[in-house]
Protein backbone atom coordinates (compact mmCIF):
# COMPACT_ATOMS: atom_id res chain seq x y z
CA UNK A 1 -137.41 249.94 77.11
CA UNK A 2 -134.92 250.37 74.40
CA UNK A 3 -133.73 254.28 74.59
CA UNK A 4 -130.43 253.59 72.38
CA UNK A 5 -130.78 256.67 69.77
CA UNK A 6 -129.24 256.99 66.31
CA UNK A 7 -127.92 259.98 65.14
CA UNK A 8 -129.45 262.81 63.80
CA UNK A 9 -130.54 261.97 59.91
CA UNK A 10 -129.74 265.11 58.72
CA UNK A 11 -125.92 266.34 60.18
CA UNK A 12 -125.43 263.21 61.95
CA UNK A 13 -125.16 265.04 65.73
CA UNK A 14 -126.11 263.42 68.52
CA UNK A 15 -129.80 263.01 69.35
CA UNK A 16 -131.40 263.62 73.14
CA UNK A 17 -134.41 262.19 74.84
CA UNK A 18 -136.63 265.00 76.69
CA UNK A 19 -139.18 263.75 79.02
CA UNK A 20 -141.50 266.96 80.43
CA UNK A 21 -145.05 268.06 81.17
CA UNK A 22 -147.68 270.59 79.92
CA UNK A 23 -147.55 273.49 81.56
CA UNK A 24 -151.68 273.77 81.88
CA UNK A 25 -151.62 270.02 82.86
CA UNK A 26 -150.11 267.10 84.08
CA UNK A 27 -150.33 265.45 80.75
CA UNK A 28 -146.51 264.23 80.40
CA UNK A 29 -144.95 264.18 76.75
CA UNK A 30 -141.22 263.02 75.26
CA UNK A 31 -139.32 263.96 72.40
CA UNK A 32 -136.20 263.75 70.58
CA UNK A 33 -133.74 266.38 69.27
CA UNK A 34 -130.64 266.92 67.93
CA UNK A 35 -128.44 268.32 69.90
CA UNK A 36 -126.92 270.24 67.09
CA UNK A 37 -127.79 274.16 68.03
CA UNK A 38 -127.77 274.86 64.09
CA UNK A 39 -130.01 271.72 62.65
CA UNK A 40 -133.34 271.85 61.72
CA UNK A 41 -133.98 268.98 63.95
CA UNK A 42 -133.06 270.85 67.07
CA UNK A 43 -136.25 272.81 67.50
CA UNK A 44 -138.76 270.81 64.58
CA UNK A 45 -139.49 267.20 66.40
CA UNK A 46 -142.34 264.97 67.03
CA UNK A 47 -143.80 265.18 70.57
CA UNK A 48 -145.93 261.84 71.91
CA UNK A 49 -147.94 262.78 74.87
CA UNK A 50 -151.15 261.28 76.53
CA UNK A 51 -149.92 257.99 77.81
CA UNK A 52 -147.47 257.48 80.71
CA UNK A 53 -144.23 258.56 80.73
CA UNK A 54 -142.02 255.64 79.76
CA UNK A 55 -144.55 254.81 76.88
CA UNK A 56 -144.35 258.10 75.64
CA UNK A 57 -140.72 258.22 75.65
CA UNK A 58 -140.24 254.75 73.86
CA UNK A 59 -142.65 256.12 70.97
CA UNK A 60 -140.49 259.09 70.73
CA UNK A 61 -137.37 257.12 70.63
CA UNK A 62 -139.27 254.39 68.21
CA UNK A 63 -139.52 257.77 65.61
CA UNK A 64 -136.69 259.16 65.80
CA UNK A 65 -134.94 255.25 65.10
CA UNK A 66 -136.85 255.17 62.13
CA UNK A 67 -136.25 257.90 59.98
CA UNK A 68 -134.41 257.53 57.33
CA UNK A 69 -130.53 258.50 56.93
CA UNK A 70 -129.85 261.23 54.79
CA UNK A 71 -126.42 262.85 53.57
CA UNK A 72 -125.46 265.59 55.03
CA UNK A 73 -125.10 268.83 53.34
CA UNK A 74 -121.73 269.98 53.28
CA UNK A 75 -121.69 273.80 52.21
């Protein structure tokens, strides 16, 4: 599986795989964040559950990688 991550499309931080399970289940799921405490992408990401664990991850990673870049907002 391919986990290389780009960085985050909107500040450019670095981005985090997170691997973890329901708490009323078993059912695993994986996302990615930024890592960047004050980006929008540090709390609002996609979460892929249901399958196994490394399949979930590389559909998490597969999203992330595909966004598209976009300038950073410099205030």
């Amino acid at each position: 599986m391919d986990k290389a991550l780009k960085s985050c499309p909107f500040c450019g931080g670095k981005a985090e795989l997170k691997e973890a399970h329901y708490l009323e289940s078993e059912l695993p799921y994986s996302y990615v964040h930024c890592t960047n405490e004050t980006c929008t992408l540090n709390h609002n990401t996609a979460h892929f559950s249901g399958d196994a664990d490394a399949k979930n991850s590389q559909k998490a990673v597969d999203a992330w990688n595909k966004r598209l870049e976009i300038p950073a907002l410099h205030h």
